[in-house]
Protein backbone atom coordinates (compact mmCIF):
# COMPACT_ATOMS: atom_id res chain seq x y z
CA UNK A 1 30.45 361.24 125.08
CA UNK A 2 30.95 359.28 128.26
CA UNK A 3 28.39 358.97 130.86
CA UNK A 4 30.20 361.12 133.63
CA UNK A 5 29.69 363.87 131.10
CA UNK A 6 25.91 363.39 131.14
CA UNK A 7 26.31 363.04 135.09
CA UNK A 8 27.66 366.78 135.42
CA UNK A 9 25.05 368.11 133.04
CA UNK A 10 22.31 366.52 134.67
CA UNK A 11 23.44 367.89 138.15
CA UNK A 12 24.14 371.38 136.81
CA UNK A 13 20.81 371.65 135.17
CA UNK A 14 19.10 369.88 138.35
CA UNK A 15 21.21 372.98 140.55
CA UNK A 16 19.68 376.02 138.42
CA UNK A 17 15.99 374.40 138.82
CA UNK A 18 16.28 373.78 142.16
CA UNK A 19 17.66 377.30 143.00
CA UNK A 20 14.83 378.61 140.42
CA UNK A 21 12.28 376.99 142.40
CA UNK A 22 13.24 379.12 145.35
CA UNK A 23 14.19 382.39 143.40
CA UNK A 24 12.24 386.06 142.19
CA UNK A 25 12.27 387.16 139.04
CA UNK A 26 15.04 388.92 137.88
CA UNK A 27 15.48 392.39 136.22
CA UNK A 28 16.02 391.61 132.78
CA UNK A 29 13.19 388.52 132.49
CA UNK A 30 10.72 391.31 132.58
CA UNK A 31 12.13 393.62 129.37
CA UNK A 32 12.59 390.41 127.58
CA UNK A 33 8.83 388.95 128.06
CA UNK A 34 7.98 392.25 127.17
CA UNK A 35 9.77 391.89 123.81
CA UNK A 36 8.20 388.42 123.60
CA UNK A 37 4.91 390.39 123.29
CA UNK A 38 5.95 392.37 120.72
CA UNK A 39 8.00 390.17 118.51
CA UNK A 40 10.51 392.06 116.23
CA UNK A 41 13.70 391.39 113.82
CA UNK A 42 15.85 393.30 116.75
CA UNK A 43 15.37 394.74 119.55
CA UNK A 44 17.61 398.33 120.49
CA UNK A 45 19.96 395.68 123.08
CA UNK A 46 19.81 392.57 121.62
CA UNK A 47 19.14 390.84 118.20
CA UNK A 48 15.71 388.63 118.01
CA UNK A 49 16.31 385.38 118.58
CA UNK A 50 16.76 384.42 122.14
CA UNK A 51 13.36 386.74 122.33
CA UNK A 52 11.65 384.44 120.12
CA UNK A 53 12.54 380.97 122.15
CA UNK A 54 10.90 382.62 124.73
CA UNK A 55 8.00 383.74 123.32
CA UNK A 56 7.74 379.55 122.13
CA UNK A 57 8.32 378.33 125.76
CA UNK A 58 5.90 380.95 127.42
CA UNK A 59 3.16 380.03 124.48
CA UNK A 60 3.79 376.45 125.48
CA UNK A 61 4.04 376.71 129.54
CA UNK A 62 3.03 380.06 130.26
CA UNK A 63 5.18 382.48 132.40
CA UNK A 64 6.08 381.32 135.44
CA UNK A 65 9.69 381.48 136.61
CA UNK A 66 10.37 377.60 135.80
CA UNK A 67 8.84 378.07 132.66
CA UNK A 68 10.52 380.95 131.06
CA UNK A 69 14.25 379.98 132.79
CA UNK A 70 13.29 376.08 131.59
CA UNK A 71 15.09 377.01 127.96
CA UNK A 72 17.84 378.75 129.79
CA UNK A 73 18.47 375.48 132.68
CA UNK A 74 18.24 373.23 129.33
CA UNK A 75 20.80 375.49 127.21
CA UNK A 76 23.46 375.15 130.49
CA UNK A 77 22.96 371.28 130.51
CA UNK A 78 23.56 371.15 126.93
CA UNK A 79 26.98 373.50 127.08
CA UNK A 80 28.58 370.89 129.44
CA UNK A 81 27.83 367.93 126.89
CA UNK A 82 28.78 370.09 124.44
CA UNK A 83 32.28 370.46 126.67
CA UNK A 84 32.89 367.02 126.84
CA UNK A 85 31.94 366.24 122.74
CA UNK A 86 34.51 369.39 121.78
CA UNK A 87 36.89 367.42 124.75
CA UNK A 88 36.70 363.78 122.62
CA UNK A 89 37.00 365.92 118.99
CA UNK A 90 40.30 367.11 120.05
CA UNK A 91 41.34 363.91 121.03
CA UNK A 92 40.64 363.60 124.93
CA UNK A 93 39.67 360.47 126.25
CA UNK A 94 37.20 359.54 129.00
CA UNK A 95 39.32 360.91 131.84
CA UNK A 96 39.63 364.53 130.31
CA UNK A 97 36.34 364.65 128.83
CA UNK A 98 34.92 364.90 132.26
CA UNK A 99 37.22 366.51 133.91
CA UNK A 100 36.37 369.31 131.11
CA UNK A 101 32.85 369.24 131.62
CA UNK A 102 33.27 369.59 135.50
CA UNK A 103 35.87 372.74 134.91
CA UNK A 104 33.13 374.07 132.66
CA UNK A 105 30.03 373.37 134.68
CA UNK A 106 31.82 375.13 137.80
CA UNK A 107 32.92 378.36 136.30
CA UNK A 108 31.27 380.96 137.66
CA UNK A 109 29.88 382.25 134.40
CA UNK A 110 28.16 378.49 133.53
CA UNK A 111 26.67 378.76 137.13
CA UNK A 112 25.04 382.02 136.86
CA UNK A 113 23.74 381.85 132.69
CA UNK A 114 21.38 379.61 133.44
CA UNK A 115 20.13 381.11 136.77
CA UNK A 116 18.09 383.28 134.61
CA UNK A 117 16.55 383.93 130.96
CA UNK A 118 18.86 386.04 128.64
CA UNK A 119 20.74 385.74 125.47
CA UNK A 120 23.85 384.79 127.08
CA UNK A 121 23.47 381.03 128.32
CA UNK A 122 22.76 380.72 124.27
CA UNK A 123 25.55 382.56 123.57
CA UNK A 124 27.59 379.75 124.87
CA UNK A 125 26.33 377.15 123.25
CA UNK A 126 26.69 378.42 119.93
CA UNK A 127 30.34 379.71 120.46
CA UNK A 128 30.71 375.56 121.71
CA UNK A 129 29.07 374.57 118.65
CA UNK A 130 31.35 376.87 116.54
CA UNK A 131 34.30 375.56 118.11
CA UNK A 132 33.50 372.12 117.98
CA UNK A 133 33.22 372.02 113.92
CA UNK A 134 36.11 374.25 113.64
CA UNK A 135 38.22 371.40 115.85
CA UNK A 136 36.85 368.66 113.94
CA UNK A 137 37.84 370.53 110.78
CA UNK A 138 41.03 371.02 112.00
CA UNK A 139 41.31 367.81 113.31
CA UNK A 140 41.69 366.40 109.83
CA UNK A 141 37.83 366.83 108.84
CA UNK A 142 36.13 367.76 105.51
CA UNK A 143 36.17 371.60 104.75
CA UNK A 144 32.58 371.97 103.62
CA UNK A 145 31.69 371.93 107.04
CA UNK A 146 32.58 375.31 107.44
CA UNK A 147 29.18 375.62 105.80
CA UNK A 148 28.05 374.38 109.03
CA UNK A 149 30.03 376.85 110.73
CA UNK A 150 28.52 379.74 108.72
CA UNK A 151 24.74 378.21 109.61
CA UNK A 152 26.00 378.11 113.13
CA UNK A 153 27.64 381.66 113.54
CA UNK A 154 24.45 383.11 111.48
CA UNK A 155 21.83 381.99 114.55
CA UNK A 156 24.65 382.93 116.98
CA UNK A 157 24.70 386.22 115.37
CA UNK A 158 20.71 386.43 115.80
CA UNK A 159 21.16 385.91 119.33
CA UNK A 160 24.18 387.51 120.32
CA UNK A 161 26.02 389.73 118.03
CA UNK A 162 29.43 388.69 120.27
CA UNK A 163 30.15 385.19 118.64
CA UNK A 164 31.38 388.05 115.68
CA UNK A 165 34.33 387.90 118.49
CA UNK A 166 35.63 384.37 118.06
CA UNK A 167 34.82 384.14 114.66
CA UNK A 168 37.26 387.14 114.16
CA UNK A 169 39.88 385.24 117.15
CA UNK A 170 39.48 382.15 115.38
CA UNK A 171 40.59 384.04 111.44
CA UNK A 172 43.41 385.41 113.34
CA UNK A 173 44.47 381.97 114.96
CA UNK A 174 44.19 380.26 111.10
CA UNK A 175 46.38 383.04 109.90
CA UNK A 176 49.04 382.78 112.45
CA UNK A 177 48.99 379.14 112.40
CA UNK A 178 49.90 376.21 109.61
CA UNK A 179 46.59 376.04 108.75
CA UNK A 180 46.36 379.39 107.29
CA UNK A 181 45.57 377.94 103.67
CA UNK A 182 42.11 376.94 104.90
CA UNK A 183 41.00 380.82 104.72
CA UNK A 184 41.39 380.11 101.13
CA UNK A 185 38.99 377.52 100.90
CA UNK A 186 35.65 378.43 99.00
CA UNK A 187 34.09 376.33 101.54
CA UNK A 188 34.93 378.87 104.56
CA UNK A 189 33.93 381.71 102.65
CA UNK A 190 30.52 380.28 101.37
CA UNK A 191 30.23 379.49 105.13
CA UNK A 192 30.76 383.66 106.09
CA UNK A 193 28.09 384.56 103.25
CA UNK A 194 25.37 381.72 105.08
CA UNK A 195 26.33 383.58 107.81
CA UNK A 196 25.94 387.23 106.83
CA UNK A 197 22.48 386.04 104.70
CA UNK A 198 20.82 384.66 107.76
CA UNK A 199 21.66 387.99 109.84
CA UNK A 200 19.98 389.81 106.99
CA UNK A 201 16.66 390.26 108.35
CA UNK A 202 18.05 392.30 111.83
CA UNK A 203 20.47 393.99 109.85
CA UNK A 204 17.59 395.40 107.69
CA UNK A 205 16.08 396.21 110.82
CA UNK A 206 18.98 398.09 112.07
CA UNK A 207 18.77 400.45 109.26
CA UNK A 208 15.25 401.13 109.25
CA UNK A 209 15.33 402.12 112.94
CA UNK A 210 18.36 404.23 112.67
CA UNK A 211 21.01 401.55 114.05
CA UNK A 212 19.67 401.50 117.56
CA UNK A 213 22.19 399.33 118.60
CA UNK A 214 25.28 400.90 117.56
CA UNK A 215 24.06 404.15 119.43
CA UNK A 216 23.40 401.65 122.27
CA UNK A 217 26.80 399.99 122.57
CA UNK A 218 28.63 403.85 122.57
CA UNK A 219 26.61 404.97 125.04
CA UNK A 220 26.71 401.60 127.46
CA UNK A 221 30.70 402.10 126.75
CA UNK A 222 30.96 405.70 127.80
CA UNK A 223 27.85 406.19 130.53
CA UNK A 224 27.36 402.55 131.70
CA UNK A 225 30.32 400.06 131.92
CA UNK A 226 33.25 400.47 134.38
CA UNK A 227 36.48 401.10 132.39
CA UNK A 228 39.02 397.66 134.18
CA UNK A 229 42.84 398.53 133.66
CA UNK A 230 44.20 395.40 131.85
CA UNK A 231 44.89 393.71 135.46
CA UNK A 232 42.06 394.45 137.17
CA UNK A 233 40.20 392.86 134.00
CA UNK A 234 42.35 389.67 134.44
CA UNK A 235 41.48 389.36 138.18
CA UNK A 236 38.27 388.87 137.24
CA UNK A 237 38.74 386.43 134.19
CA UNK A 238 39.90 384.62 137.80
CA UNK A 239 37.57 385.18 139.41
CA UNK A 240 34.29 384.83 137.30
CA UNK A 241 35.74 381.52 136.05
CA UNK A 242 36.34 380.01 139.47
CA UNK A 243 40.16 379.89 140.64
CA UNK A 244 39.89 376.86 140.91
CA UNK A 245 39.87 376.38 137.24
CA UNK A 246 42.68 378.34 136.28
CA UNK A 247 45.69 375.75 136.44
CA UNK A 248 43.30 374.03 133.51
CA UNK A 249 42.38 376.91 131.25
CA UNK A 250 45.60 378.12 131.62
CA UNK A 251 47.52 375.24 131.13
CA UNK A 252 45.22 373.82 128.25
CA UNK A 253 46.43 377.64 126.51
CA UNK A 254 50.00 376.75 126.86
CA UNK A 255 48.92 373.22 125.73
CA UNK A 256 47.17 374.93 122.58
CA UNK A 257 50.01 376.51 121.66
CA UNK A 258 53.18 374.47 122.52
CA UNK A 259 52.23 370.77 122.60
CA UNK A 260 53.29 369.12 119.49
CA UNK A 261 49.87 366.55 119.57
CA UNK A 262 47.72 369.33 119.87
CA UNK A 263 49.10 371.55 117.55
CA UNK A 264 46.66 371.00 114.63
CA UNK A 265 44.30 373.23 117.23
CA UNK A 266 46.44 375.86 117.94
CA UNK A 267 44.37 378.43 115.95
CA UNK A 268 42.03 377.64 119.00
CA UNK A 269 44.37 378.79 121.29
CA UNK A 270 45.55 381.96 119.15
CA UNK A 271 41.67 382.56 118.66
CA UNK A 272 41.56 383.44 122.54
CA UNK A 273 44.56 385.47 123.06
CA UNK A 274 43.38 387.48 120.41
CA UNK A 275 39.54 387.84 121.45
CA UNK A 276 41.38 388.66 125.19
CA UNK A 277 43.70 391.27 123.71
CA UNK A 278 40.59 392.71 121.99
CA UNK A 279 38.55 392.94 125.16
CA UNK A 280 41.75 394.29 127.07
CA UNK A 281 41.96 397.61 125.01
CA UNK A 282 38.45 398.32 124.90
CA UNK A 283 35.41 398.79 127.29
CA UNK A 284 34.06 395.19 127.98
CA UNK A 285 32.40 393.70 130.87
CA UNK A 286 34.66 390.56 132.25
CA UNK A 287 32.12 388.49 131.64
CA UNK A 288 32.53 388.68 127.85
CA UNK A 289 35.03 386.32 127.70
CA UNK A 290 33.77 383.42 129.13
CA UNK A 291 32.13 381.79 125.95
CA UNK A 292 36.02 381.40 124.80
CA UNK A 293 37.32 379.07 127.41
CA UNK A 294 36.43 375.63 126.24
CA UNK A 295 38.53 374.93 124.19
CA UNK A 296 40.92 375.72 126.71
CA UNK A 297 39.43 373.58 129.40
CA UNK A 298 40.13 370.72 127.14
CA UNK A 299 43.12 371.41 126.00
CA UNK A 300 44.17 371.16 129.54
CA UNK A 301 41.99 368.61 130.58
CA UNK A 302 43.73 366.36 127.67
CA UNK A 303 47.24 367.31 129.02
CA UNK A 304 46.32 366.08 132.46
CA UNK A 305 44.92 362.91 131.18
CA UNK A 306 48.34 362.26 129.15
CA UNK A 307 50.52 363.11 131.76
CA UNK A 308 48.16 361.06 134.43
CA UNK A 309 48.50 358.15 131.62
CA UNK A 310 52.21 358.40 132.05
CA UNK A 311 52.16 358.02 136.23
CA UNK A 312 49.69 355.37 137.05
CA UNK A 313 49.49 355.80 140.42
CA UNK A 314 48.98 359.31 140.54
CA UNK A 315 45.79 360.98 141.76
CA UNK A 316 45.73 364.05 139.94
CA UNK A 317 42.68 363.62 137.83
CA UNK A 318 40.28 362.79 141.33
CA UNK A 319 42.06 365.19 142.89
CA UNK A 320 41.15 367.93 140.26
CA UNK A 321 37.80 366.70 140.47
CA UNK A 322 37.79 367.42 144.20
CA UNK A 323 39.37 370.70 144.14
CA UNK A 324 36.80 371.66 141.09
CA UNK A 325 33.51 370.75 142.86
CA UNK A 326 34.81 372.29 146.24
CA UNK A 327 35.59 375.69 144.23
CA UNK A 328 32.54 375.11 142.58
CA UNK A 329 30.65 374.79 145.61
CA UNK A 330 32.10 377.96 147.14
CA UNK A 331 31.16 379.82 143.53
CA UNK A 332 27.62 378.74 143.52
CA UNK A 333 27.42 380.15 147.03
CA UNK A 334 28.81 383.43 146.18
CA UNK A 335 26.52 383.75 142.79
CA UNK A 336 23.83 382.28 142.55
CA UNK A 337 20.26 383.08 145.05
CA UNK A 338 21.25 380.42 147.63
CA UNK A 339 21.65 382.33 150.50
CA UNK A 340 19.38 385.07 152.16
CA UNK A 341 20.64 388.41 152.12
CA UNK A 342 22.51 388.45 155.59
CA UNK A 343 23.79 384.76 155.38
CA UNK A 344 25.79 386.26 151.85
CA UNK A 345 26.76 389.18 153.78
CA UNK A 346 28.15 387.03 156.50
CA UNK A 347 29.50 384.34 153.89
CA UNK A 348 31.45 386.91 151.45
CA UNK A 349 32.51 388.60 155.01
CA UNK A 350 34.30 384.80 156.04
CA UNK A 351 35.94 384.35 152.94
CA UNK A 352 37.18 387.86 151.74
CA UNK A 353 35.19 388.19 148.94
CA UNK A 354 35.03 391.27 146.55
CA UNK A 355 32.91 391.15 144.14
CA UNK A 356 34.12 393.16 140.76
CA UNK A 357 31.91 396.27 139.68
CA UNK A 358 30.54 396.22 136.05
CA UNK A 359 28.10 398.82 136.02
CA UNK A 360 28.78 402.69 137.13
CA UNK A 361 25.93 402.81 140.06
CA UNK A 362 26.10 401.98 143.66
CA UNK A 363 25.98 398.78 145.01
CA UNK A 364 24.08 397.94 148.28
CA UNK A 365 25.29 394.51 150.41
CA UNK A 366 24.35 391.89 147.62
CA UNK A 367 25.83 392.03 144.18
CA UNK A 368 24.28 393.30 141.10
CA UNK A 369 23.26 389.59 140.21
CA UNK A 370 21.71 389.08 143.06
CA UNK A 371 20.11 392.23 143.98
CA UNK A 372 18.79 392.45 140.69
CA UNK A 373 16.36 390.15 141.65
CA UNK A 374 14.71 391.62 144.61
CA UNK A 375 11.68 394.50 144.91
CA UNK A 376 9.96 394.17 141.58
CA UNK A 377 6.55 393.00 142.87
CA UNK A 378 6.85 395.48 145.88
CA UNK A 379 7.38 397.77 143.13
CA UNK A 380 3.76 397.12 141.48
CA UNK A 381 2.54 396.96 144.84
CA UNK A 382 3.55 400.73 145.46
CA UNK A 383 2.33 401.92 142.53
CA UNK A 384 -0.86 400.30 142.75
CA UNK A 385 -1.38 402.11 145.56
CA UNK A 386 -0.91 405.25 144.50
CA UNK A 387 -2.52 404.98 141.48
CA UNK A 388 -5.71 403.73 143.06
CA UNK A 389 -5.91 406.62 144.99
CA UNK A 390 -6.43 408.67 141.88
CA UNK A 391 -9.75 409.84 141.31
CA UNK A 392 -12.00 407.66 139.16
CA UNK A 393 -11.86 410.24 136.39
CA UNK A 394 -7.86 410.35 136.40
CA UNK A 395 -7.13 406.72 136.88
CA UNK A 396 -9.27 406.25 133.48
CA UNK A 397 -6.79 408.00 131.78
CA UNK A 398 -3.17 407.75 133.74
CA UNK A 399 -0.40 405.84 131.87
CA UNK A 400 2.63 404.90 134.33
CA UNK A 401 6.09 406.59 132.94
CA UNK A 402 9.30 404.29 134.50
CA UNK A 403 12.78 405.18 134.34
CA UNK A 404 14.21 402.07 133.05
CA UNK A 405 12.77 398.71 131.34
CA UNK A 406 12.96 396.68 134.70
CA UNK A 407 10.41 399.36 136.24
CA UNK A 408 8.31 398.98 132.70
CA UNK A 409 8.45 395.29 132.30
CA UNK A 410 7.78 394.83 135.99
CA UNK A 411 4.76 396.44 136.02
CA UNK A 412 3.73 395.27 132.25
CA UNK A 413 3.98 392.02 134.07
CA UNK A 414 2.35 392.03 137.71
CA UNK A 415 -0.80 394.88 135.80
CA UNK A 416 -3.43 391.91 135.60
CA UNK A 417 -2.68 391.06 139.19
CA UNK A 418 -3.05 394.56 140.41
CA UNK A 419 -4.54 396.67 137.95
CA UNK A 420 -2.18 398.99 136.49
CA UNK A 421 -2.29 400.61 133.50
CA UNK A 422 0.26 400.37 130.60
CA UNK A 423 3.52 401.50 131.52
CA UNK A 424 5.80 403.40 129.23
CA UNK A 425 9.29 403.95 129.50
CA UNK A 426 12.09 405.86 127.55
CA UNK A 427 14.75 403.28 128.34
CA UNK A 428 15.92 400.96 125.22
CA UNK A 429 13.21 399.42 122.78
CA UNK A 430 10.95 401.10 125.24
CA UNK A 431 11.40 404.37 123.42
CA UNK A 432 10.84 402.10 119.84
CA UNK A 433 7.16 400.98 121.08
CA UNK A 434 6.40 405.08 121.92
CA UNK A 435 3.72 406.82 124.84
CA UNK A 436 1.26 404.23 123.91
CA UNK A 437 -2.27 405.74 125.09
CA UNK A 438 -0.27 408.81 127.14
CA UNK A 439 -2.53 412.17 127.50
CA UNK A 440 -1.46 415.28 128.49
CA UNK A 441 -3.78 414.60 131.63
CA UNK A 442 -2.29 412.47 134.35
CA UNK A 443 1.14 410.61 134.36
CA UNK A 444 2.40 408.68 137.48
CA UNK A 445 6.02 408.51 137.23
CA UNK A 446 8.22 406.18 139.01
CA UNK A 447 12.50 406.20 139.12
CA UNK A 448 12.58 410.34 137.70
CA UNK A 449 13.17 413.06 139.31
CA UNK A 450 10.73 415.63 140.55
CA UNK A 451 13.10 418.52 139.47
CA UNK A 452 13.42 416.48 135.77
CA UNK A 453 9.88 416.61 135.67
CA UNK A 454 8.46 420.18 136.44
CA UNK A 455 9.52 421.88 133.30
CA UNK A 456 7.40 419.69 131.74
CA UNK A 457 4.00 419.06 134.05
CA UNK A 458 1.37 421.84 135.69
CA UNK A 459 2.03 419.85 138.93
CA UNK A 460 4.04 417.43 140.51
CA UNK A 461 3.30 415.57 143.24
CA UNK A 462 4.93 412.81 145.58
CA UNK A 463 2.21 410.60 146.32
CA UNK A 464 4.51 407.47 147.43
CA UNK A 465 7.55 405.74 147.69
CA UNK A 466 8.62 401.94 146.60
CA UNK A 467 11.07 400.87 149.72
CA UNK A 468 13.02 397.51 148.68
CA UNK A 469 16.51 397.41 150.92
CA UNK A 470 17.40 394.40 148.99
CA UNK A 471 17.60 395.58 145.32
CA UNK A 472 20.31 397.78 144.24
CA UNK A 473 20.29 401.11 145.80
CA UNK A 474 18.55 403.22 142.36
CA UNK A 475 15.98 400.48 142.40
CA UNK A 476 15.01 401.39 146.68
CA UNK A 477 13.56 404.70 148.14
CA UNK A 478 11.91 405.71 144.61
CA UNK A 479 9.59 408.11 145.02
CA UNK A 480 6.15 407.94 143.07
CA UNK A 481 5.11 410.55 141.06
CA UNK A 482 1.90 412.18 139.90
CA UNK A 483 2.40 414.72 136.92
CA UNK A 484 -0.61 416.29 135.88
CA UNK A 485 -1.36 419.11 133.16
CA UNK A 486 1.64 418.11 130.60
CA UNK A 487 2.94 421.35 129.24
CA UNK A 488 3.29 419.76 125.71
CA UNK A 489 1.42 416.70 123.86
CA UNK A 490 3.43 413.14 124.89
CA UNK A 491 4.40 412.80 121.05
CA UNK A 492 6.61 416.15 121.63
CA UNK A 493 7.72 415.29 124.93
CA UNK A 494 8.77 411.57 123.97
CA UNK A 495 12.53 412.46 122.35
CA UNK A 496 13.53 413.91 125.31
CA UNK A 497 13.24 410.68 126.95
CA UNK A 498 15.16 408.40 124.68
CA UNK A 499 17.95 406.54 126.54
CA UNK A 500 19.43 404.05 124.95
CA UNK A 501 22.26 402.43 127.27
């Protein structure tokens, strides 16, 4: 690993903390400290482990915003070493090892995973950790380190079930390839049973909660995620991985599969095509795919380097490094918290940008990943207010009912500060923990409908609404509920609320 390597992980990392340091929470952090209370083998959306580094870093530094994203800003730094390492493994030399680590550390994608705590800045790292022993395997290495690879894919499996993807690319790229007799060796296969033995534990939870997950991912498929033609999903493979990266990625995948010095790797480059074609004919989000470009990036970073070697007086390697951080810079802009809300409507405005849709609900003038992290301490702040209005004898025994796990985990969060009570919510593993201390007395609702709610309460009552122009437009205008006199004890009315998307 060269020291320009280090030098582009260092400044990524030092990017996401400073742009942390001047950021709100977002949506998400709050379910997932919630599920770091309440520690589990799986979790409805997401398997455990991710959940449990967090739980470690907010035992060790509490829960502040640095603290929890601190794993998170670490995990990105680590991916673009990781770049440079899997770069050098496939023979690159100094040259392409950072110019891989800069195409990686620019993608859109790398920019935002770290920008806040979730599963998927891990993702990447273990998907670069996969593919880095299966290069140095098929570089010429030992086969028992597909052992590794099992250990490897098992944790990446308790964090995100979607590494399952390129293990299932990378079995189709040694089958297509010369090096198809390695899925014969004893040594691959002992590495798939590590594997499936360290996913035991969730996978025993799965079935003794009913296989939450699976009912998840049909409903997020049919009720949640935007359906992308097969073009409109490649414009945003563009996109979210920075135009200005595409010459490399794409050019290291026609260096994967037609250059004679890297073809001992070519079940790398098979192993994306087929985790693309995959994502192509079914439901994904864009963002899916991202994990699988690495190997890519070197491939073409190594094929730059070569043909640079060949013409010394050409520029193209500074010049790539130019043209990277400029796209880079332009990327950051457009995705991470950087700019305030009118200075992004103004900036995307300037430079024609259209952000793709993921999710089937409206969008206001910032993007999901942005306006996800606006209104969720207004949010407490409203209900506070109507909930302290309550009389002393109802407040004693109110629970708060939210329509999704950001409203929940928000005000789980921010109830010490104002004094809220517990907040239930039938939205994911939500619906697992249950009404909690619910009565059939006094509910303030927040997100639902009044209409949804009168078959079921005496009386319902607007008492407030939550007003945040900045979040996404089902998150402002909310209007706070009171439900009093439930027609039916909470235990009864609690399947009707299960949503798992």
């Amino acid at each position: 690993m060269t020291a320009p390597v280090v030098y582009v992980a260092l400044a990524k990392a030092a990017l996401n903390l400073a742009v942390t340091l001047n950021d709100n929470y977002f949506r998400d952090e709050f379910y997932y400290l919630a599920c770091a209370r309440r520690l589990a083998w799986g979790y409805v959306d997401h398997p455990p482990l991710s959940i449990a580094l967090l739980a470690t870093s907010r035992t060790l530094l509490g829960d502040g915003l640095v603290a929890i994203r601190l794993p998170a800003i670490l995990a990105g730094g680590l991916a673009v070493i990781l770049v440079g390492i899997l770069t050098r493994a496939m023979g690159g030399g100094r040259t392409a090892q950072w110019v891989a680590a800069l195409a990686f550390a620019v993608m859109g994608t790398s920019l935002v995973f770290p920008s806040y705590f979730s599963m998927n800045v891990f993702d990447q790292v273990f998907w670069l950790l996969a593919a880095l022993i299966a290069a140095v395997i098929l570089g010429g290495g030992e086969a028992r380190l597909w052992l590794l690879f099992g250990v490897v894919v098992g944790f990446g499996l308790l964090n995100k079930l979607s590494i399952g993807f390129f293990v299932f690319g990378l079995m189709v790229g040694l089958a297509l390839s010369p090096r198809r007799r390695q899925l014969l060796s004893p040594w691959l296969w002992a590495g798939g049973i590590t594997a499936a033995a360290l996913l035991t534990p969730h996978l025993v939870w799965q079935v003794s909660n009913g296989f939450p997950t699976a009912e998840f991912i049909r409903n997020a498929q049919t009720l949640k995620i935007v359906a992308q033609p097969p073009l409109a999903f490649l414009g945003a493979q563009v996109l979210q991985a920075n135009p200005a990266t595409l010459p490399l990625w794409l050019g290291g995948l026609a260096a994967l599969l037609l250059m004679p010095s890297l073809r001992p790797y070519r079940p790398l480059g098979i192993a994306f095509v087929a985790v693309l074609a995959l994502f192509l004919f079914q439901q994904a989000k864009p963002y899916y795919l991202a994990p699988a470009y690495p190997p890519l990036l070197a491939a073409g970073a190594i094929a730059l380097e070569r043909w640079q070697a060949r013409r010394p007086r050409a520029l193209m390697a500074p010049a790539a490094g130019v043209v990277l951080v400029a796209g880079g810079a332009v990327i950051a802009l457009a995705s991470l918290p950087i700019l305030s809300p009118a200075a992004y409507e103004r900036f995307v405005d300037a430079i024609g940008l259209e952000v793709p849709q993921e999710e089937r609900h409206d969008l206001g003038q910032l993007p999901q990943i942005l306006a996800d992290r606006h209104g969720w301490e207004n949010l407490a702040i409203s209900v506070a207010r109507v909930y302290s209005a309550l009389p002393p004898e109802e407040r004693s025994r109110a629970v708060i009912l939210a329509a999704n796990y950001g409203q929940a985990g928000a005000l789980e969060f921010y109830a010490p500060r104002y004094g809220l009570p517990p907040a239930i919510s039938g939205h994911n593993n939500y619906w697992l923990w249950g009404p909690g201390p619910a009565t059939e007395e006094v509910i303030v609702t927040i997100g639902l409908p009044a209409q949804d709610l009168q078959p079921y309460c005496r009386s319902v009552e607007q008492a407030g609404i939550v007003v945040s122009p900045h979040a996404v437009p089902r998150e402002n205008n909310l209007p706070v509920l009171v439900c009093r006199g439930l027609r039916m004890p909470p235990t009864r009315l609690w399947p009707f609320l299960k949503r798992y998307v």
